[in-house]
C-alpha atoms as a PDB file:
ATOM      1  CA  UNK A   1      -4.152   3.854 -16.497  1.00  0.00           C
ATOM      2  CA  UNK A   2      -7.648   4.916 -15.223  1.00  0.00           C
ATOM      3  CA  UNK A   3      -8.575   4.608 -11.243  1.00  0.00           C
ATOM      4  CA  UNK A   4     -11.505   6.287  -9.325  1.00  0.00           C
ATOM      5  CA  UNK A   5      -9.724   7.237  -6.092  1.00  0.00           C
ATOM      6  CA  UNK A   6      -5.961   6.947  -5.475  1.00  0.00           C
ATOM      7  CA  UNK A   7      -5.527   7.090  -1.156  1.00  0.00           C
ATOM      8  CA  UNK A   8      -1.709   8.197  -0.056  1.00  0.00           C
ATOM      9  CA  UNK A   9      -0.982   6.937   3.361  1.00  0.00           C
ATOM     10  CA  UNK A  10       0.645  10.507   4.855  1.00  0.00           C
ATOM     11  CA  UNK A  11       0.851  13.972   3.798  1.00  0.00           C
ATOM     12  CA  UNK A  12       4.742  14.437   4.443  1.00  0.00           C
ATOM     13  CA  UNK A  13       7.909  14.373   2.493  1.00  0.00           C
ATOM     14  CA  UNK A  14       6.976  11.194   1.567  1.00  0.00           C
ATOM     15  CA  UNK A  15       3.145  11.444   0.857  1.00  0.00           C
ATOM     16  CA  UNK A  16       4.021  15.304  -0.750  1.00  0.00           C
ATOM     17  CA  UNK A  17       6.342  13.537  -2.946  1.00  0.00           C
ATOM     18  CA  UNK A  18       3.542  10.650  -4.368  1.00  0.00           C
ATOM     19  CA  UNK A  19       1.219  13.536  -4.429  1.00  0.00           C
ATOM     20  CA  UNK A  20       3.558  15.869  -7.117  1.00  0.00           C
ATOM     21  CA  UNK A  21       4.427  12.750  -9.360  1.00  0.00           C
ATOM     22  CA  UNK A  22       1.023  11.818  -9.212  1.00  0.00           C
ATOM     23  CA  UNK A  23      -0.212  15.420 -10.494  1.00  0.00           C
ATOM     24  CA  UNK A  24       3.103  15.173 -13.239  1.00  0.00           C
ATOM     25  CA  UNK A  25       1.705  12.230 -14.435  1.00  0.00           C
ATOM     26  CA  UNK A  26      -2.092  13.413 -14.894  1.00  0.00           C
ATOM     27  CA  UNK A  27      -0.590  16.593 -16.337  1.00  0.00           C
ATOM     28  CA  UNK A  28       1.411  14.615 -18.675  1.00  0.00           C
ATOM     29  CA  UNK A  29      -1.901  12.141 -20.512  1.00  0.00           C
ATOM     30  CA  UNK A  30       0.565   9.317 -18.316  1.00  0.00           C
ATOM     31  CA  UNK A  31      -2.734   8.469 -15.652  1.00  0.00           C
ATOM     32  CA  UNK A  32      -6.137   9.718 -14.481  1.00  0.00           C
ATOM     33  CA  UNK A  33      -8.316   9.566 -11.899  1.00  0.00           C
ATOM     34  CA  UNK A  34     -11.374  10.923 -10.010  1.00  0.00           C
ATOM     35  CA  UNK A  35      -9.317  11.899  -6.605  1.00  0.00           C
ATOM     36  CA  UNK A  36      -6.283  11.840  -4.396  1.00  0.00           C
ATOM     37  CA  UNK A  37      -7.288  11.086  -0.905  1.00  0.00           C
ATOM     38  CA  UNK A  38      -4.422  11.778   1.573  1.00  0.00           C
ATOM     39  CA  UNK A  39      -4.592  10.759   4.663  1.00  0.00           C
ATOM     40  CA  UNK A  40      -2.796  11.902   7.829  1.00  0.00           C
ATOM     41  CA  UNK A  41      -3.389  12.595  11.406  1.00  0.00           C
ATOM     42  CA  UNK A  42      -2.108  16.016  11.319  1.00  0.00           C
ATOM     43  CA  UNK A  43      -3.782  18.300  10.297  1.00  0.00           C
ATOM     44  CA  UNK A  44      -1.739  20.464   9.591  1.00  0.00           C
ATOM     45  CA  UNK A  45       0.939  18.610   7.527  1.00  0.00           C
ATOM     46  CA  UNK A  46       2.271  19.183   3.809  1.00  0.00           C
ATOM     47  CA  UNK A  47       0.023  18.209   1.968  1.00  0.00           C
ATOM     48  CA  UNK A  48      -3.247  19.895   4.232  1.00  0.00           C
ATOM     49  CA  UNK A  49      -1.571  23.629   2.751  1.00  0.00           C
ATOM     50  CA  UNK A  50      -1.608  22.814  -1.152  1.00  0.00           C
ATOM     51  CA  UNK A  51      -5.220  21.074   0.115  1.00  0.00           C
ATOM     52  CA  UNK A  52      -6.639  23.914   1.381  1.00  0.00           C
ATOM     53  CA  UNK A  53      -4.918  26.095  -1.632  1.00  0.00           C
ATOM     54  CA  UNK A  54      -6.317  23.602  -4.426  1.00  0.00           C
ATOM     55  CA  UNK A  55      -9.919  24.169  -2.809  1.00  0.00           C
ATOM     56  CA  UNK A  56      -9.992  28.067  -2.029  1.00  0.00           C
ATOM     57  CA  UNK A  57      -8.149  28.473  -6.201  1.00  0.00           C
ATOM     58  CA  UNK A  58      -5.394  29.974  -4.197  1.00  0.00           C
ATOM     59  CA  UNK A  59      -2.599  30.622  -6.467  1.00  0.00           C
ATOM     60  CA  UNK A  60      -0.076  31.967  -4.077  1.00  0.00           C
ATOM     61  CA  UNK A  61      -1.231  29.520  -1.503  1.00  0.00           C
ATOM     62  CA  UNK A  62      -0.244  26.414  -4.578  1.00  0.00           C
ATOM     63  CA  UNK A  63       3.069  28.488  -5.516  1.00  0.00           C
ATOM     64  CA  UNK A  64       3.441  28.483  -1.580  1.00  0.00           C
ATOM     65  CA  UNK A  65       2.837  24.919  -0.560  1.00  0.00           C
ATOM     66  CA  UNK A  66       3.385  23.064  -4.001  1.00  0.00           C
ATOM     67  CA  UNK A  67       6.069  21.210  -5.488  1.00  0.00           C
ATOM     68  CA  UNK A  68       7.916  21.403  -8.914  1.00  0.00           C
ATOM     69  CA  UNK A  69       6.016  19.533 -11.450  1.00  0.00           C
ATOM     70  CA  UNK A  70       8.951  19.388 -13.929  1.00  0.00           C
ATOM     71  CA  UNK A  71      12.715  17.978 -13.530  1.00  0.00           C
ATOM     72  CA  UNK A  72      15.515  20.212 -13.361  1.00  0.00           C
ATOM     73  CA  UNK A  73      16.275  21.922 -16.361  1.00  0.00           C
ATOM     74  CA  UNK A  74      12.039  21.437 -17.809  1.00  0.00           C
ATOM     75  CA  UNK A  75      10.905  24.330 -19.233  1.00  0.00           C
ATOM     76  CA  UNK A  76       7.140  24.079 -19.099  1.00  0.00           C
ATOM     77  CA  UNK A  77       5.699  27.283 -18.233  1.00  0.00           C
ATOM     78  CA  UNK A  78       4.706  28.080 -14.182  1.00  0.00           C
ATOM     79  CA  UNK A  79       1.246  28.819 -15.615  1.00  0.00           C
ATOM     80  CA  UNK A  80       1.104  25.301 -16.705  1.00  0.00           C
ATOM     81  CA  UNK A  81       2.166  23.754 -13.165  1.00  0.00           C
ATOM     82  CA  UNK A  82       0.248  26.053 -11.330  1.00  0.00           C
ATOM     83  CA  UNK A  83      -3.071  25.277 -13.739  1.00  0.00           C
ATOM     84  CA  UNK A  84      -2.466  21.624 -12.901  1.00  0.00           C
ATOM     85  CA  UNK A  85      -2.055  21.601  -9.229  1.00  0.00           C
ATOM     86  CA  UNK A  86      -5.157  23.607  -9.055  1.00  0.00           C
ATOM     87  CA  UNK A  87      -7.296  21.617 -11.004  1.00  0.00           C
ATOM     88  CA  UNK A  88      -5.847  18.127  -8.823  1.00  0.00           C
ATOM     89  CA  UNK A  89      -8.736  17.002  -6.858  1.00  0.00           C
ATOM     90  CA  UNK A  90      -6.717  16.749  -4.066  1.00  0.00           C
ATOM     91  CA  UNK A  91      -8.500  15.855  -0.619  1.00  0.00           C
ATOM     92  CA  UNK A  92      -6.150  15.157   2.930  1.00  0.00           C
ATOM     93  CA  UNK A  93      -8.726  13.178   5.478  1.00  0.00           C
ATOM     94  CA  UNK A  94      -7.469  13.679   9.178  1.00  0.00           C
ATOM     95  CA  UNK A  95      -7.535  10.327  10.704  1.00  0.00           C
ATOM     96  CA  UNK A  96      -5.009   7.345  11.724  1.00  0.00           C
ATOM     97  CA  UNK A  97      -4.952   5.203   8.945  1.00  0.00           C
ATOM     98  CA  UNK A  98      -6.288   1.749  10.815  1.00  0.00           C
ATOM     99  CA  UNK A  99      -9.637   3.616  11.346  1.00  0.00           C
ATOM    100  CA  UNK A 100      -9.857   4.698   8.099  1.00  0.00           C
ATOM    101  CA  UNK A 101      -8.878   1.846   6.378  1.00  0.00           C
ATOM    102  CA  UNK A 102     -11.202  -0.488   8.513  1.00  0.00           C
ATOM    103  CA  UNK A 103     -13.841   2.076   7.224  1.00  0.00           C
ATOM    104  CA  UNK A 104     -12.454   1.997   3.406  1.00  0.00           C
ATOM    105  CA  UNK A 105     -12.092  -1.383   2.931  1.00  0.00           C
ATOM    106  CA  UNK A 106     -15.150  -2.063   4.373  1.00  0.00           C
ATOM    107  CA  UNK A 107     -17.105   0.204   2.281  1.00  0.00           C
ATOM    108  CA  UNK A 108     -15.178  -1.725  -0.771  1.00  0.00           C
ATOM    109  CA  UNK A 109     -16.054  -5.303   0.737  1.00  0.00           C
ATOM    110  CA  UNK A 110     -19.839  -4.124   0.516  1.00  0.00           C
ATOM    111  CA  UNK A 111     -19.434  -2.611  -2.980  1.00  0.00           C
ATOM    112  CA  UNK A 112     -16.575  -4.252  -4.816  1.00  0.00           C
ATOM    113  CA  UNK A 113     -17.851  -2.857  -7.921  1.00  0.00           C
ATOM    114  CA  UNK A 114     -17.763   0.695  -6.794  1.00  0.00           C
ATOM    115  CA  UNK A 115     -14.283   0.436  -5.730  1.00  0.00           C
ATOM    116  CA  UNK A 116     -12.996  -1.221  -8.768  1.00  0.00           C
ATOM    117  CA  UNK A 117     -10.642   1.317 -10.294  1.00  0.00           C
ATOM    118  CA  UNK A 118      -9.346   2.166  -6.366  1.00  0.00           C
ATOM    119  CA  UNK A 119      -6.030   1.740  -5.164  1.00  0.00           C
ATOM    120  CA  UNK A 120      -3.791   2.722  -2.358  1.00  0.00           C
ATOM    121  CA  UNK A 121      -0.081   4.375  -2.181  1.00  0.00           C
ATOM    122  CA  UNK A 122       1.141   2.736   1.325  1.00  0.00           C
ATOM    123  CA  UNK A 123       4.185   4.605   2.744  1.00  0.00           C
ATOM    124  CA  UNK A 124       7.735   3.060   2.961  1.00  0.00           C
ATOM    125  CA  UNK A 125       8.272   3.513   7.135  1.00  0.00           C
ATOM    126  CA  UNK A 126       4.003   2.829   8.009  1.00  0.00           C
ATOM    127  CA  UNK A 127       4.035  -0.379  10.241  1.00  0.00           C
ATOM    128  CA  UNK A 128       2.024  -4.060   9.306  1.00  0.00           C
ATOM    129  CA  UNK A 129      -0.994  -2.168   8.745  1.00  0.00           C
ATOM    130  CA  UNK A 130      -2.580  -4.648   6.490  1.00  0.00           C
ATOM    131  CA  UNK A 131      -1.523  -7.556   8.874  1.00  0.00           C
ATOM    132  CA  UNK A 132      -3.647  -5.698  11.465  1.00  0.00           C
ATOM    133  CA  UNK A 133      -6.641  -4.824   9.450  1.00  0.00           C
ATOM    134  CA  UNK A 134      -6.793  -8.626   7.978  1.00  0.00           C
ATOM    135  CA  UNK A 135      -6.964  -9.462  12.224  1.00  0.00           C
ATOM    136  CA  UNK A 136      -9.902  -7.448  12.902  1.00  0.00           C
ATOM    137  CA  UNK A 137     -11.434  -9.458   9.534  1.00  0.00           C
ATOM    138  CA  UNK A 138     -10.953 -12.817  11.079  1.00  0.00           C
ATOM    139  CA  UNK A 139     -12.812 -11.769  14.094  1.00  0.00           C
ATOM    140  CA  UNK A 140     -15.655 -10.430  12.260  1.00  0.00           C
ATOM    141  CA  UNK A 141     -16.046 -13.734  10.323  1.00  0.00           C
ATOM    142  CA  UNK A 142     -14.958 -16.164  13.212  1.00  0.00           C
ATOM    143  CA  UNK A 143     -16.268 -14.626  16.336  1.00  0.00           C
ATOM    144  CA  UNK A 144     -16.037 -14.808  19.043  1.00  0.00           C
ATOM    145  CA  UNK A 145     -12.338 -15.734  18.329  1.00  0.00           C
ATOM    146  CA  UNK A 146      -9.231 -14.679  20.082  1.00  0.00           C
ATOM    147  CA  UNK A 147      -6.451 -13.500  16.679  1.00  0.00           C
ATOM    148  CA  UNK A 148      -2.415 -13.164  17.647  1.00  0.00           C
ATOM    149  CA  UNK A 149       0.769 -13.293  15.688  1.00  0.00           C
ATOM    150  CA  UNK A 150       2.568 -15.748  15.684  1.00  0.00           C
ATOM    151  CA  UNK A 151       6.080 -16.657  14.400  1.00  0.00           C
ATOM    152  CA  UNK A 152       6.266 -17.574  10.791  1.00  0.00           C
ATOM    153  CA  UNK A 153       6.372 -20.734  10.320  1.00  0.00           C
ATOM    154  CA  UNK A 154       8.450 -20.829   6.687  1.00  0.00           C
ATOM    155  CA  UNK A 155      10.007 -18.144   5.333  1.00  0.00           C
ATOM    156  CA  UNK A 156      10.960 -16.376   1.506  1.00  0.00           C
ATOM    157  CA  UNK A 157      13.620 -17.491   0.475  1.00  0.00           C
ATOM    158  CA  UNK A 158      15.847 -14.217  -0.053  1.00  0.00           C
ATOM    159  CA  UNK A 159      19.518 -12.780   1.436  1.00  0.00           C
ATOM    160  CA  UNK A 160      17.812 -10.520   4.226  1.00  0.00           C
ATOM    161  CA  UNK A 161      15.581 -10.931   6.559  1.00  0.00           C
ATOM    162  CA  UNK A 162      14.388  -9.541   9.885  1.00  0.00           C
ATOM    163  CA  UNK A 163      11.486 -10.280  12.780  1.00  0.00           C
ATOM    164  CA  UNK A 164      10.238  -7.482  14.198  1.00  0.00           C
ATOM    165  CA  UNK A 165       9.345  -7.464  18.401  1.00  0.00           C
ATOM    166  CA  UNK A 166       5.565  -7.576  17.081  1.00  0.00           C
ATOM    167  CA  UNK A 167       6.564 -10.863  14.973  1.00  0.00           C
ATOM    168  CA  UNK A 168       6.273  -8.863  11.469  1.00  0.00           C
ATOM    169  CA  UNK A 169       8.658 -10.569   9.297  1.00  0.00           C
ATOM    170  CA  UNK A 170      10.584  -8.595   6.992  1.00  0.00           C
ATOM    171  CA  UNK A 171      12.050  -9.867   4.157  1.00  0.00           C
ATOM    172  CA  UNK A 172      14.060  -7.995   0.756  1.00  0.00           C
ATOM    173  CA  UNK A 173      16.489  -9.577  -1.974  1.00  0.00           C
ATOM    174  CA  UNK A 174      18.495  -6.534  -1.636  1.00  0.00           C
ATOM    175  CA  UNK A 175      21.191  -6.262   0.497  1.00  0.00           C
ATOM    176  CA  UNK A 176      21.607  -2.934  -0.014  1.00  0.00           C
ATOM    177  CA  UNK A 177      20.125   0.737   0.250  1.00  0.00           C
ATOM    178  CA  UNK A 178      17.887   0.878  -2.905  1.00  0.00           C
ATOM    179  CA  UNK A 179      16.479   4.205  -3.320  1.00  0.00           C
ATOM    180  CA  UNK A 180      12.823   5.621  -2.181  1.00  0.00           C
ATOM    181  CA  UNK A 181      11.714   5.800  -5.909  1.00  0.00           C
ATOM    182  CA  UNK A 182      13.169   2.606  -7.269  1.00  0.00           C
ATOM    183  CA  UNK A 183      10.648   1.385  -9.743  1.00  0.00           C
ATOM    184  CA  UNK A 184      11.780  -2.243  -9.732  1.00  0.00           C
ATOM    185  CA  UNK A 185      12.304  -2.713 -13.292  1.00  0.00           C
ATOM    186  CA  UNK A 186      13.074  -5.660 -15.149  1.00  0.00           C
ATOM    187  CA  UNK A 187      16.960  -4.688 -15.333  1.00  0.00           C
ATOM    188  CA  UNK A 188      18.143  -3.883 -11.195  1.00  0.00           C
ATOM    189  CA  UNK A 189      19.739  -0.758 -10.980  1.00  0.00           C
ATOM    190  CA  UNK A 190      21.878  -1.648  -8.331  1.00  0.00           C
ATOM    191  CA  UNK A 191      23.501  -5.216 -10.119  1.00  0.00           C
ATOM    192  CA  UNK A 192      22.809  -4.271 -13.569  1.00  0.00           C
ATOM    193  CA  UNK A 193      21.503  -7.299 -14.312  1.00  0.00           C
ATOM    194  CA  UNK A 194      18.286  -8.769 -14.912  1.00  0.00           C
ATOM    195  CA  UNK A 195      16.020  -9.161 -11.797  1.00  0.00           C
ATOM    196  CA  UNK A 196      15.107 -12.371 -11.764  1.00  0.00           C
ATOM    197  CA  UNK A 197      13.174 -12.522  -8.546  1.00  0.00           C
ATOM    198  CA  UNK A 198      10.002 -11.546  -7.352  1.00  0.00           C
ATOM    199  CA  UNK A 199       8.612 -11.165  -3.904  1.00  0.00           C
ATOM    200  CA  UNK A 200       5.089 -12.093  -4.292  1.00  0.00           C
ATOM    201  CA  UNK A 201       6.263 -15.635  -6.126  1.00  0.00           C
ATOM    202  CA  UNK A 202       8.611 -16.169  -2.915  1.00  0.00           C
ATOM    203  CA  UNK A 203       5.449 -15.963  -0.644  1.00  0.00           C
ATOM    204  CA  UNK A 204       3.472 -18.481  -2.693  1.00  0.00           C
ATOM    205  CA  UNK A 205       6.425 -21.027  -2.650  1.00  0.00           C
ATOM    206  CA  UNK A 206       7.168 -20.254   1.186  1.00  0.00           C
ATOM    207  CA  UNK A 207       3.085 -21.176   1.915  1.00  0.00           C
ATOM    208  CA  UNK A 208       3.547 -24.679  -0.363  1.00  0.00           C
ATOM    209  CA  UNK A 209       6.262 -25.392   1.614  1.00  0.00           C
ATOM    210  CA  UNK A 210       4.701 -24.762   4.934  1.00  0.00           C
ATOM    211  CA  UNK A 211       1.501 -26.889   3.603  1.00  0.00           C
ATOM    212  CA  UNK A 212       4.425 -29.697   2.460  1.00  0.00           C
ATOM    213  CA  UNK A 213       5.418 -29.575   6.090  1.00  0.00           C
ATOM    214  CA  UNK A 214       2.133 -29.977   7.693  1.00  0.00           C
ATOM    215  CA  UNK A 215       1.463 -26.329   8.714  1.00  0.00           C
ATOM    216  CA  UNK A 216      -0.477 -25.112   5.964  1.00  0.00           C
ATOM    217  CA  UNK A 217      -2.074 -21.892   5.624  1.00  0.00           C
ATOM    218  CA  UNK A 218      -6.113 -21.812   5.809  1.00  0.00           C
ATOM    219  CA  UNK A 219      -6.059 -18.107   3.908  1.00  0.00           C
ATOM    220  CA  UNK A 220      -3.335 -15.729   1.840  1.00  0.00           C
ATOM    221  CA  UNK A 221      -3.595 -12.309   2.002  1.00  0.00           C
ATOM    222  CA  UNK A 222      -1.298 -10.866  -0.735  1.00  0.00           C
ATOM    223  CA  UNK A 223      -1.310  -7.275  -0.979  1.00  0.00           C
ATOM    224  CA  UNK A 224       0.655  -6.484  -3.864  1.00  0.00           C
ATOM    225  CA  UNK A 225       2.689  -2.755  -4.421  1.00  0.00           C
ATOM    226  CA  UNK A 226       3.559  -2.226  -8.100  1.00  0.00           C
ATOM    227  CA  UNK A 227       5.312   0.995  -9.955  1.00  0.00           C
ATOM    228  CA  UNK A 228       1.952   2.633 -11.894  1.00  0.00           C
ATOM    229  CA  UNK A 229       3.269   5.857 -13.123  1.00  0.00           C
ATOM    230  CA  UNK A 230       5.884   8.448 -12.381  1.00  0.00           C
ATOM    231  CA  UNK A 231       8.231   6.303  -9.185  1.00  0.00           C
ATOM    232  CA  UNK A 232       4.044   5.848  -7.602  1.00  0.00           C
ATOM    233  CA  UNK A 233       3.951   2.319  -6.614  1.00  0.00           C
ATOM    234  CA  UNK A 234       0.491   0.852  -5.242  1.00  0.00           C
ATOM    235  CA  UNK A 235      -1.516  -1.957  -4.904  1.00  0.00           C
ATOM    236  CA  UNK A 236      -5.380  -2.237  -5.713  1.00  0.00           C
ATOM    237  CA  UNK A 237      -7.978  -2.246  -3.953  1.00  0.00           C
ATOM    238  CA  UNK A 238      -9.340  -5.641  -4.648  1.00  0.00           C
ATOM    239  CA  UNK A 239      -6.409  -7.247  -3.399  1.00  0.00           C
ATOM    240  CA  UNK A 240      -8.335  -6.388   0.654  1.00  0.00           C
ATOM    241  CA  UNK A 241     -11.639  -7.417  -1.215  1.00  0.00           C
ATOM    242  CA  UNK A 242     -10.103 -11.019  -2.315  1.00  0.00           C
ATOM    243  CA  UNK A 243      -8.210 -11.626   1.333  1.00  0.00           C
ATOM    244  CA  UNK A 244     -11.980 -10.904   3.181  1.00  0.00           C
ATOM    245  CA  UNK A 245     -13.039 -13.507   0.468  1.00  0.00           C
ATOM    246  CA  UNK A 246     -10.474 -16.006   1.628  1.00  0.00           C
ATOM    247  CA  UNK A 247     -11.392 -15.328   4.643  1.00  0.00           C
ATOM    248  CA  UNK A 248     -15.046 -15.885   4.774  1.00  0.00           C
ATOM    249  CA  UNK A 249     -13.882 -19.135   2.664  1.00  0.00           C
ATOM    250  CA  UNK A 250     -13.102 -20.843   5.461  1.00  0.00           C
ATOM    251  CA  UNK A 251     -15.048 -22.865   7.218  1.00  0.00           C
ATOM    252  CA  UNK A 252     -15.646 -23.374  10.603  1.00  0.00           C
ATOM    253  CA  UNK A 253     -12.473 -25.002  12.616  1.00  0.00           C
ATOM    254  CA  UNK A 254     -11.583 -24.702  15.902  1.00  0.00           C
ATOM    255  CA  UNK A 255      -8.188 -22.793  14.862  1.00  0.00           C
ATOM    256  CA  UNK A 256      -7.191 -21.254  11.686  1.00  0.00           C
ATOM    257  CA  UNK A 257      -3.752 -19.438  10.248  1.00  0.00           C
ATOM    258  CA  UNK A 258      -3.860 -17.360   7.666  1.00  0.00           C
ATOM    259  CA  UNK A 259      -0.831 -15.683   5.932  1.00  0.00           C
ATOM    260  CA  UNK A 260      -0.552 -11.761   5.290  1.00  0.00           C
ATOM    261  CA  UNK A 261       1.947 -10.141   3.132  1.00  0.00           C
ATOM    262  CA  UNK A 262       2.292  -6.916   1.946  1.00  0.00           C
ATOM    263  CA  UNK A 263       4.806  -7.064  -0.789  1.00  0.00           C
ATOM    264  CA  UNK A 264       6.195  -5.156  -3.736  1.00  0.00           C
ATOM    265  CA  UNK A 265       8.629  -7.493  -6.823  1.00  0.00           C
ATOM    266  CA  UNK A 266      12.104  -6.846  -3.805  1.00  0.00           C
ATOM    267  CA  UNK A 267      10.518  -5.691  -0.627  1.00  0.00           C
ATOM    268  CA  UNK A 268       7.972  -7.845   1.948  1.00  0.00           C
ATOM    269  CA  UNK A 269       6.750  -7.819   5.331  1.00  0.00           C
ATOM    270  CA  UNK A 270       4.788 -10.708   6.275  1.00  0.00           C
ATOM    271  CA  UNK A 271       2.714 -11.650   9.329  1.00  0.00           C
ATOM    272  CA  UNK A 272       1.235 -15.091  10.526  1.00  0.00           C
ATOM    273  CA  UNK A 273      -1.646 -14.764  12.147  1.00  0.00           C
ATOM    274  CA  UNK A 274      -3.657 -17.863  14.444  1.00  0.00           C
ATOM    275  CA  UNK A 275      -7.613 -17.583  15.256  1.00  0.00           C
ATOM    276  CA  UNK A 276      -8.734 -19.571  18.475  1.00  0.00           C
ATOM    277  CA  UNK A 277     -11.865 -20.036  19.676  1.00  0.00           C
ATOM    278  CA  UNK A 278     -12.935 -17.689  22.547  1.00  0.00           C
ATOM    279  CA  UNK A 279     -13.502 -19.269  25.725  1.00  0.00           C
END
């Protein structure tokens, strides 16, 4: 697997973490790419000290602030995890991540070519970022139009489910703790049996139904987190290019809903949204 720029949404325990698998795998042939971009408000979190060690060839600073590149017991030699943290283009950008990603995605929406091979690592406790962002889209294509959440109309089908105060609707086909690093595989660690669900094909059927009920859906926004390499799940780039596609693709109404879901194969959180005219 091949991608120009890989963005990590935090540099803490959890962003550190995606950061040292994601240097195991490049040391290890598993993945490439052109950059890590981590982004975080702090700037002083984890991640900014192995930053700032990677681009001053610090080797104290990397032995300082890095993380074990090898599981316990691995006997590759320090020389060889030291060598490949400091030759990980590694990069933290200070900034909330709605600003930046308004910035990012826009830059890919304008280029989709140059931001082919991108993708993004979202963190597991970030809120509905993605519901948010594809809000400020509809009001760039419908404006002047007033954008809310609003309850969702039909849900996944699965054994848990939440609604959030802010109407994000969370959704899971576990019912129990699965671990940070699961990699959903085709076998469920938890049941030992085959896992014979999928999130993103629970959205799909929950939007037919809501069209077979006479509240259909004028745009999907699927944003799709899958295991890459090394416990790194993510979801590509093009995925915010196609949902400012299905956007635009509507045409003028005086109200539209669209549908946003950020999902991985167990986990979801959805949003609906509703454009009105402004008056």
């Amino acid at each position: 697997m091949t991608y120009g720029t890989i963005v990590v949404c935090g540099g803490g325990c959890y962003g550190g973490y995606y950061v040292r698998q994601l240097a195991r795998a490049r040391a290890a042939g598993a993945t490439s790419f052109e950059r890590i971009v981590v982004v975080d408000r702090d700037p002083g979190c984890a991640v900014a000290h192995l930053a700032a060690a990677i681009a001053r060839d610090d080797a104290d600073g990397i032995a300082a602030h890095g993380w074990r590149l090898h599981r316990n017991g691995d006997q590759t030699p320090l020389a060889t995890m030291e060598e490949a943290y400091r030759q990980l283009p590694l990069h933290l950008v200070t900034s909330d991540w709605a600003p930046f990603f308004d910035e990012w995605f826009g830059r890919a929406i304008a280029e989709p070519d140059a931001s082919a091979r991108d993708a993004v690592v979202p963190s597991p406790l970030m809120p509905h970022l993605l519901a948010d962002w594809v809000a400020a889209r509809m009001r760039v294509h419908h404006a002047p139009s007033l954008v809310e959440r609003i309850v969702l109309p039909v849900s996944p089908d699965t054994p848990w489910q939440r609604t959030a105060a802010d109407l994000a609707h969370y959704a899971s086909f576990a019912t129990w703790m699965c671990p940070i690093n699961c990699i959903e595989p085709p076998r469920c660690p938890e049941t030992r049996g085959p896992r014979d669900w999928s999130m993103p094909e629970s959205v799909r059927r929950a939007a037919d139904l809501a069209a077979a009920a006479g509240a259909p859906f004028d745009a999907v926004a699927l944003f799709h987190t899958t295991h890459r390499a090394y416990g790194v799940g993510m979801f590509d780039v093009r995925d915010a290019v196609e949902a400012d596609r299905s956007l635009r693709r509507v045409g003028p109404a005086t109200a539209f809903t669209a549908l946003v879901a950020s999902v991985s194969h167990c986990h979801g959180a959805l949003a609906a949204l509703r454009a009105v005219p402004a008056t």
